[in-house]
Protein backbone atom coordinates (compact mmCIF):
# COMPACT_ATOMS: atom_id res chain seq x y z
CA UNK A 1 91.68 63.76 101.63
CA UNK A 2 89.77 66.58 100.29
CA UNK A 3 90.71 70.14 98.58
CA UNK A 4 89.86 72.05 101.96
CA UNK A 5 91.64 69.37 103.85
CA UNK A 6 94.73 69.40 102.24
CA UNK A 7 95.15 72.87 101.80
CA UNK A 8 94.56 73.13 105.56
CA UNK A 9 97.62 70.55 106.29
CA UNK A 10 99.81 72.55 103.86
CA UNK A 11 99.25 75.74 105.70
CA UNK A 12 100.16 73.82 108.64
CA UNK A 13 103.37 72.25 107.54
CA UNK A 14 104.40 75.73 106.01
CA UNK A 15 103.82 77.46 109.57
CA UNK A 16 105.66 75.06 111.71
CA UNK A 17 108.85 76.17 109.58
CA UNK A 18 108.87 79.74 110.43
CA UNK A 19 110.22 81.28 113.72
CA UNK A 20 107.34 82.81 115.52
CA UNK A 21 106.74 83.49 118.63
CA UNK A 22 104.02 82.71 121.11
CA UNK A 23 101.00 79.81 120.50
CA UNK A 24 98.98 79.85 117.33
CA UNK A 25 95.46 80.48 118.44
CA UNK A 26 93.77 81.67 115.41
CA UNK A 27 94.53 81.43 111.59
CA UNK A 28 91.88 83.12 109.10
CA UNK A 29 91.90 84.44 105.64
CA UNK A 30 92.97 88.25 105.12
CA UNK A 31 92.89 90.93 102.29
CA UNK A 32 91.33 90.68 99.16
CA UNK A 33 94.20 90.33 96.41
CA UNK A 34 94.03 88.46 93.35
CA UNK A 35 97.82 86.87 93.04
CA UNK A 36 98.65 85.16 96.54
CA UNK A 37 96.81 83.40 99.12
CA UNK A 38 96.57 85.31 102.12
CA UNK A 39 96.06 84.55 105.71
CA UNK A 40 96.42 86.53 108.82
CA UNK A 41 98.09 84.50 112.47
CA UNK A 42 97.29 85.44 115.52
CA UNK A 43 100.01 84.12 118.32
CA UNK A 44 99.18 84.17 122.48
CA UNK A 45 102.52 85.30 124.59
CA UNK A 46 102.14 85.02 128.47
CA UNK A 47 102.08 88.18 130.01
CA UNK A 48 102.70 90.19 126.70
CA UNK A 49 99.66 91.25 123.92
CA UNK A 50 99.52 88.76 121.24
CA UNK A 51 101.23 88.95 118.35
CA UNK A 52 100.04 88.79 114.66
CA UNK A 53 101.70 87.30 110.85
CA UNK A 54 101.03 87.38 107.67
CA UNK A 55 101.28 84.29 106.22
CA UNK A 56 101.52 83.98 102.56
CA UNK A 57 101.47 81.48 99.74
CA UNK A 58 103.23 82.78 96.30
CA UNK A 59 101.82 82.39 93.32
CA UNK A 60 104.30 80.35 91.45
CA UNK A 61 102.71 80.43 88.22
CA UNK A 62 103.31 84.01 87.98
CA UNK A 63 106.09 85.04 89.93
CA UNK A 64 108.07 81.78 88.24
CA UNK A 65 110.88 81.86 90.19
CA UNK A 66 110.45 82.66 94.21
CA UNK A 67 114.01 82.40 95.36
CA UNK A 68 114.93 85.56 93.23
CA UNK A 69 111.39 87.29 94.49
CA UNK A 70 111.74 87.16 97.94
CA UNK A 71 116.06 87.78 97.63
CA UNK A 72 114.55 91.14 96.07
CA UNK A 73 112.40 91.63 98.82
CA UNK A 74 114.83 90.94 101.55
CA UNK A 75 117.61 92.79 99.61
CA UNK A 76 115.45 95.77 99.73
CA UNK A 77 113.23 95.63 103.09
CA UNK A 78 117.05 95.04 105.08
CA UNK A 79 117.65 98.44 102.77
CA UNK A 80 114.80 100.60 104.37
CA UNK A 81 115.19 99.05 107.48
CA UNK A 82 118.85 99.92 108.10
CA UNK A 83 118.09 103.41 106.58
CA UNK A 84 115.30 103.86 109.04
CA UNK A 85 117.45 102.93 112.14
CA UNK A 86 120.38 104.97 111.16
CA UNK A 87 117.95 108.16 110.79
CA UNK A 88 116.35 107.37 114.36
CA UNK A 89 113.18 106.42 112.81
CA UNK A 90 110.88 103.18 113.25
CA UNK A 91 112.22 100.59 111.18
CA UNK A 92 109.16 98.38 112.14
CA UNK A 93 106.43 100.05 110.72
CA UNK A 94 108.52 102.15 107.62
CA UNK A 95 108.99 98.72 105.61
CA UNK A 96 107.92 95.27 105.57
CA UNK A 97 109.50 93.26 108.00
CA UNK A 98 109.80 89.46 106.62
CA UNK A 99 110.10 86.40 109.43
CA UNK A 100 112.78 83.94 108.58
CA UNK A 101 112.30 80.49 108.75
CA UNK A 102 113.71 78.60 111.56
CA UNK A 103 116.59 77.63 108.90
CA UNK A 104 117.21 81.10 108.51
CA UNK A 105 115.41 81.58 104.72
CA UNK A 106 113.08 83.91 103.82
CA UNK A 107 110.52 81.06 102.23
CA UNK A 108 109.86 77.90 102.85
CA UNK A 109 109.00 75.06 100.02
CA UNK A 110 106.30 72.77 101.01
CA UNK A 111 105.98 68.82 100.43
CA UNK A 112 103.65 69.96 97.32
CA UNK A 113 106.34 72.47 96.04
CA UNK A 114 104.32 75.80 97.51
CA UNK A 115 106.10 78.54 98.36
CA UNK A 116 105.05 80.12 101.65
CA UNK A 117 106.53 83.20 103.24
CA UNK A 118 105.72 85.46 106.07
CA UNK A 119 105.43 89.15 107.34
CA UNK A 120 105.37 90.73 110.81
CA UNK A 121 102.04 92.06 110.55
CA UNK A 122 101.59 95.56 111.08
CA UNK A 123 99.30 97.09 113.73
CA UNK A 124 97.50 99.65 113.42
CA UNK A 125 97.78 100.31 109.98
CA UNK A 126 95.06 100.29 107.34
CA UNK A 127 95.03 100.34 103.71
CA UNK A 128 92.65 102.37 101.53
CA UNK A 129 90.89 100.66 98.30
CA UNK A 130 90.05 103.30 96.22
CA UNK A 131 90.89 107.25 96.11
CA UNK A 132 88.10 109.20 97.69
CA UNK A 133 89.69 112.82 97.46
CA UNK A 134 92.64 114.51 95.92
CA UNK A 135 94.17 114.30 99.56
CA UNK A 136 94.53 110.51 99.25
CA UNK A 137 95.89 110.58 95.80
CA UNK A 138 98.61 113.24 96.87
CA UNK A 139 99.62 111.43 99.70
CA UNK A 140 99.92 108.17 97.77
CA UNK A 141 102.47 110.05 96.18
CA UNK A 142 104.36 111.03 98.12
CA UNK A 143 104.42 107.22 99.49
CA UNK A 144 105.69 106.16 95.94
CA UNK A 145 107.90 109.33 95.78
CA UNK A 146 109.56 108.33 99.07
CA UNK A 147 110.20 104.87 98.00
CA UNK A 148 112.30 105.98 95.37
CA UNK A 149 114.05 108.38 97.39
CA UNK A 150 114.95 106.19 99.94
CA UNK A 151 116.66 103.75 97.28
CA UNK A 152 117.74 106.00 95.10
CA UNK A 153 121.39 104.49 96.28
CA UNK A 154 120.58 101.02 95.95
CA UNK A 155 122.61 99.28 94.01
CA UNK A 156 119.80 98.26 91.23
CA UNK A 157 122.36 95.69 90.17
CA UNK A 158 121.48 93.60 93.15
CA UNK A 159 117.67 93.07 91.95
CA UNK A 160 116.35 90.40 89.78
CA UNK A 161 114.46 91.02 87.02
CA UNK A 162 110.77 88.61 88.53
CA UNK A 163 108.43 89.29 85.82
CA UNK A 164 111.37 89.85 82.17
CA UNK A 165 110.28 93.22 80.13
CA UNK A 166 107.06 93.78 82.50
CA UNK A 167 107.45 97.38 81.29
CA UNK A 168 108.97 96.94 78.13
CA UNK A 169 106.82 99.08 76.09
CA UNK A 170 108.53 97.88 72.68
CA UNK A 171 108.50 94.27 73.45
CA UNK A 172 105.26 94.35 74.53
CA UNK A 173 104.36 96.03 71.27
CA UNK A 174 105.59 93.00 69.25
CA UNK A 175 103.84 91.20 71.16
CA UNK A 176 100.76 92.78 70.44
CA UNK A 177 101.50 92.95 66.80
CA UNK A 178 102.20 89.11 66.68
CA UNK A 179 98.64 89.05 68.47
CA UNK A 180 97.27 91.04 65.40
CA UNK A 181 98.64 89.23 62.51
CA UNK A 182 97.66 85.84 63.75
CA UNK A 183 94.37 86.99 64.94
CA UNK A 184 93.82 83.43 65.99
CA UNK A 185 90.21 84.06 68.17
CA UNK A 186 88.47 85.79 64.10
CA UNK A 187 88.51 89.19 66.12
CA UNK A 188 90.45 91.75 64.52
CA UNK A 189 87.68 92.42 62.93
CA UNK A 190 85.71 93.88 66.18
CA UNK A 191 88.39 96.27 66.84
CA UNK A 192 89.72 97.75 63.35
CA UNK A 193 89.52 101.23 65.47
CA UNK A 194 91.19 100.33 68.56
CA UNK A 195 94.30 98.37 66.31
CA UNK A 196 94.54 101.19 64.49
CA UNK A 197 95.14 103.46 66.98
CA UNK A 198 97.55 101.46 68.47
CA UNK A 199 99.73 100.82 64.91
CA UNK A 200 99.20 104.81 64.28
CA UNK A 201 101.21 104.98 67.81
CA UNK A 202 104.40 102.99 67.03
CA UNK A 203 107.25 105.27 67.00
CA UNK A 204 106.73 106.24 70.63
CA UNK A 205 107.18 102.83 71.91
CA UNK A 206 110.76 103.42 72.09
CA UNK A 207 111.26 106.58 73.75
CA UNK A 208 111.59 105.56 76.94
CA UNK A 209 114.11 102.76 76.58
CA UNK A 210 115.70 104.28 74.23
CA UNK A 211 116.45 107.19 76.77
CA UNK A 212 117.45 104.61 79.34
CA UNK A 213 119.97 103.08 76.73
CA UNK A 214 121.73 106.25 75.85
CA UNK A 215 121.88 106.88 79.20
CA UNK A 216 119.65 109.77 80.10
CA UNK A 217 117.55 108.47 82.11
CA UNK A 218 118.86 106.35 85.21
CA UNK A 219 117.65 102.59 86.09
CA UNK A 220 116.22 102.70 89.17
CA UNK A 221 114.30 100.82 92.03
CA UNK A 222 110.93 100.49 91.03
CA UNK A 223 108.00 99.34 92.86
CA UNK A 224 105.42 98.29 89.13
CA UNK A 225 102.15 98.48 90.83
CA UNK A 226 101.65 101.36 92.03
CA UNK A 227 98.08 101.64 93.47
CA UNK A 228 96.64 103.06 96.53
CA UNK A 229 96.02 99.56 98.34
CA UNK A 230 99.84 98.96 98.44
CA UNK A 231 100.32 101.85 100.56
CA UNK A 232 99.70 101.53 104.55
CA UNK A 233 98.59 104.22 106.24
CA UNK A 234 98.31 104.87 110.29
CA UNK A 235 94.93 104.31 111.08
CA UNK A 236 94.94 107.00 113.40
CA UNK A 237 96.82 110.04 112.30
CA UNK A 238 95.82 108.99 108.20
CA UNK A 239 100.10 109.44 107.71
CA UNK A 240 102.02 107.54 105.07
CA UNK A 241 103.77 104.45 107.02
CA UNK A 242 105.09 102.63 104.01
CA UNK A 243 104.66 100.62 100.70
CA UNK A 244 104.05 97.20 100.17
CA UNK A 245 103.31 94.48 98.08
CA UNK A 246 107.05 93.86 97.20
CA UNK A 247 106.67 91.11 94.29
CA UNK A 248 107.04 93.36 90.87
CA UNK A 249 109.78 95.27 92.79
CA UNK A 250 112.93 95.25 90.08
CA UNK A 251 115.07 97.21 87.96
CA UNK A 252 112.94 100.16 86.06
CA UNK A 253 112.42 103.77 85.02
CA UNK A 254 110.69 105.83 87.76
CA UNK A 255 108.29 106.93 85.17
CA UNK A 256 106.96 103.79 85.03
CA UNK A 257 105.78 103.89 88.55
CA UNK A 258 104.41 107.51 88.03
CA UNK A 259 102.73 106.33 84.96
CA UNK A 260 101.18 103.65 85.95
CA UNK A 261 99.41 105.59 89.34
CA UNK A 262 98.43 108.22 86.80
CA UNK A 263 96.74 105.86 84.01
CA UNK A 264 94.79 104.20 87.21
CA UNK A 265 94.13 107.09 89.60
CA UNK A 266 93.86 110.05 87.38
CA UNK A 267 90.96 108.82 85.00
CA UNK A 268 87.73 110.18 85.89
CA UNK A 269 86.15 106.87 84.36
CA UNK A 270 86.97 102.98 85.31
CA UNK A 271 89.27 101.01 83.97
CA UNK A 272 86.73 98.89 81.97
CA UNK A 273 84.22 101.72 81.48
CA UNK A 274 82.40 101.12 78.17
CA UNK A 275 80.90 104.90 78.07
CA UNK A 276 84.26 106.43 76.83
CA UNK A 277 82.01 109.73 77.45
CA UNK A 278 82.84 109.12 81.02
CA UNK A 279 86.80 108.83 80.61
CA UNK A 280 89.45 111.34 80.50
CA UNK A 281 92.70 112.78 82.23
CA UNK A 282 91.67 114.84 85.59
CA UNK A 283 94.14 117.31 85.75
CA UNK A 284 93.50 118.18 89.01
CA UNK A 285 94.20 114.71 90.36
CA UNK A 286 97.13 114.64 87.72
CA UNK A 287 98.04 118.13 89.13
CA UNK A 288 97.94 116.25 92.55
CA UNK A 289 99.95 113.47 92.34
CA UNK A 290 102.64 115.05 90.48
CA UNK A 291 102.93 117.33 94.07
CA UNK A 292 103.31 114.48 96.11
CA UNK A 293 105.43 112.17 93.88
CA UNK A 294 107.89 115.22 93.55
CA UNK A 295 107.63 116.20 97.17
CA UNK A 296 108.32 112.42 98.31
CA UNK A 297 111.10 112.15 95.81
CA UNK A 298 113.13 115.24 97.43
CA UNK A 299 115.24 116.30 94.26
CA UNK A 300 116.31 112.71 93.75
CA UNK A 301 114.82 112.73 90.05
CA UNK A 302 116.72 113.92 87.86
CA UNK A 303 115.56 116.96 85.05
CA UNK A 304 115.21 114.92 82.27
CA UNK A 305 113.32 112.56 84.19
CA UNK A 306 110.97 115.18 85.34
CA UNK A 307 110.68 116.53 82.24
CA UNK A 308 109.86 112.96 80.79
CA UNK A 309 106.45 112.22 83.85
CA UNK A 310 103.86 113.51 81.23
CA UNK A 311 105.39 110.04 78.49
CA UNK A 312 105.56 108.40 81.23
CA UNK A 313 101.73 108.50 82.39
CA UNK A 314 101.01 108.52 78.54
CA UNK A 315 103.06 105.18 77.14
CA UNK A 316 101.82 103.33 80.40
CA UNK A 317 98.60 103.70 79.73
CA UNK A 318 98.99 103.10 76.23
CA UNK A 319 101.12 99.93 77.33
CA UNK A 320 98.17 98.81 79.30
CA UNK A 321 96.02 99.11 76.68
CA UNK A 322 97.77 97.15 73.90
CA UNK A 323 98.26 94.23 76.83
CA UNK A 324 94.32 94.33 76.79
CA UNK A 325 93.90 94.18 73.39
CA UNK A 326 96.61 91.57 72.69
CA UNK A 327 94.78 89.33 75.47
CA UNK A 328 91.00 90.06 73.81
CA UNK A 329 92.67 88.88 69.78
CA UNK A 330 94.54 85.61 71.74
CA UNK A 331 91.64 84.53 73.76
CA UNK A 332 91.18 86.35 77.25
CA UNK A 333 93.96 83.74 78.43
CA UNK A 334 95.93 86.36 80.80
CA UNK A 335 93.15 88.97 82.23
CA UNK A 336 90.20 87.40 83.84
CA UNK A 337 86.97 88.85 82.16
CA UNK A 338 83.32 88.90 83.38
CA UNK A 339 81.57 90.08 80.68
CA UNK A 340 81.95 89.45 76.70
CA UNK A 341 84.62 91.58 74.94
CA UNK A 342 85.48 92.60 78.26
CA UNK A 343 89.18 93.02 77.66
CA UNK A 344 88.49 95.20 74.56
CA UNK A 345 86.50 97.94 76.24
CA UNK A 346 89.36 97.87 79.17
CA UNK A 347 91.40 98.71 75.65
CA UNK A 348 89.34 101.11 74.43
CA UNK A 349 89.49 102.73 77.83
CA UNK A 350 92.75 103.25 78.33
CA UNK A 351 93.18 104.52 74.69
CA UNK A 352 90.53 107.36 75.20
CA UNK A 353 92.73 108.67 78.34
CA UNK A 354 95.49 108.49 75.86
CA UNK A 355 93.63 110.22 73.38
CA UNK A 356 92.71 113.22 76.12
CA UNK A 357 96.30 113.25 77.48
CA UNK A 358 96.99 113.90 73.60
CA UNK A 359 94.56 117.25 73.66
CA UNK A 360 95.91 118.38 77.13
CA UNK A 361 99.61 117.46 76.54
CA UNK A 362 100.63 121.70 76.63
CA UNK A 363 98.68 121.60 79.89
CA UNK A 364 100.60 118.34 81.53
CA UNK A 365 103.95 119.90 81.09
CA UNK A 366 102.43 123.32 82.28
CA UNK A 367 101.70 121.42 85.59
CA UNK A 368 104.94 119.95 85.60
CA UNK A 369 106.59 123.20 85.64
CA UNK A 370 104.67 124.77 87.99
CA UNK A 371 105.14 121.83 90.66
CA UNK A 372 108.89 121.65 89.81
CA UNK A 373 108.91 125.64 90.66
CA UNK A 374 106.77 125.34 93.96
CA UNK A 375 109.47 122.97 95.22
């Protein structure tokens, strides 16, 4: 049997497990991520429209352990959903909503030990690739913003931890360090400037956690990949519906989801720009998202966490950018690159945006305060 063939007879076992309804009469590919394999159903009904799924396999090399993934996103989908009902509003298009298998599980395992899950998909909704105006960046904000409002009671205990210290900027540090010191590829040498500026940076690893640990700043729901294509949006008023891409969902800092939209959607160059001429903070985008993010959380943050967005946009990029150096001294064995030292200029990116953040630092917390007054 070939590739094509089998994976076609997986996908087949792995639907006939899940309680749909209707006849299939169409399966294709769908989307355009990077981390599962994607495909959308299509399902006849007599006398009713057809009905469409989203039908999933999870990439088990990442996300190592499924069972705790998908109890995350059931734990927190039921969540929203029973929110959304008790408010009066429409549960099915404010979260995910995840199809059980007929055994009543929220995966199934197939006879080659794939993990398969699937989603009601949701119609007319549309998700946007890239931020076209500060309009989109605002209201992806507010999206993220509402997220953690709406679980700022969860119990955070309930979550698993999928991917262990994903934002742990100290850890990852160390890591990075290790990286440096064994220098096992011969190129330290190509980026004496960029390690540099990393080592010079040390002592602000820690602020965040160590702000968590002494208790000033609460753990909290946190989404961990935070871009605009995880938001869906009615494709005919434009409004917010809700997030998704549930997989990094786990216990966090809010700051890390605010920093992490920033470092992506607030450069004016791309992530792997090599004319660093081209990169630095907008602080009208900055001056943007902060809005919405504060709108959308609704005096759920707290001050000190307000107080702490500008570290937060600052240490994730800077996180980001030791991660891309680390994988550029070990080998390009975790980023995929197209292009020689690829990984390196995606590191010397994100260190010029921490490098302008650095120069407009007075002005980030001047924004901060200004937004926190307007609310």
């Amino acid at each position: 049997m070939n590739m094509e063939n089998t994976v076609n007879s997986q996908i087949e076992e792995a639907i006939a497990q899940f309680a749909t309804e209707g006849r299939l009469t169409a399966k294709q590919p769908y989307g355009n991520g990077h981390i599962n394999d994607t495909f959308l159903l299509t399902y006849e009904r007599p006398g009713e429209t057809a009905k469409r799924y989203i039908l999933q396999r999870m990439n088990h090399e990442i996300f190592k352990n499924p069972h705790q993934l998908m109890e995350n996103v059931v734990n927190v989908t039921e969540y929203l959903r029973k929110k959304a009902i008790e408010q009066g509003r429409d549960a099915e298009r404010e979260t995910l909503n995840v199809i059980m298998t007929k055994e009543g599980k929220s995966y199934y395992e197939d006879s080659n030990h794939n993990y398969w899950r699937m989603f009601q998909f949701m119609e007319g909704a549309l998700c946007l690739e890239k931020v076209e105006s500060a309009k989109d960046f605002h209201d992806s904000a507010v999206a993220f913003g509402c997220f953690q409002r709406k679980l700022a009671d969860f119990p955070v205990e309930k979550l698993h931890e999928t991917i262990p210290d994903f934002h742990n900027t100290p850890s990852r540090f160390r890591n990075f360090k290790r990286a440096v010191e064994e220098d096992k590829m011969g190129r330290a040498a190509l980026a004496e400037k960029e390690i540099a500026f990393a080592l010079a940076r040390e002592n602000e690893t820690s602020v965040l956690t160590e702000l968590l640990q002494a208790g000033e700043l609460p753990l909290r729901v946190t989404h961990n990949d935070t871009k605009l294509n995880n938001i869906l949006f009615d494709s005919s008023t434009k409004e917010v519906l809700c997030v998704i891409d549930l997989d990094t969902v786990m216990p966090g800092l809010s700051l890390y989801d605010f920093g992490d939209s920033i470092r992506f959607g607030a450069s004016t160059g791309d992530e792997d720009e090599k004319d660093l001429d081209k990169v630095e903070l907008d602080l009208s985008l900055f001056e943007a998202y902060v809005k919405g993010f504060l709108e959308g959380c609704s005096g759920s943050l707290t001050e000190k966490e307000i107080e702490m967005l500008p570290m937060g946009a600052k240490l994730m990029t800077y996180e980001c950018g030791i991660r891309f150096l680390a994988d550029f001294l070990e080998g390009d064995t975790y980023f995929k690159i197209h292009r020689e030292n690829h990984n390196l200029d995606r590191a010397r990116t994100q260190f010029k945006l921490v490098a302008d953040m650095e120069k407009k630092w007075s002005q980030m917390a001047g924004i901060i305060e200004k937004c926190k007054a307007q609310l």
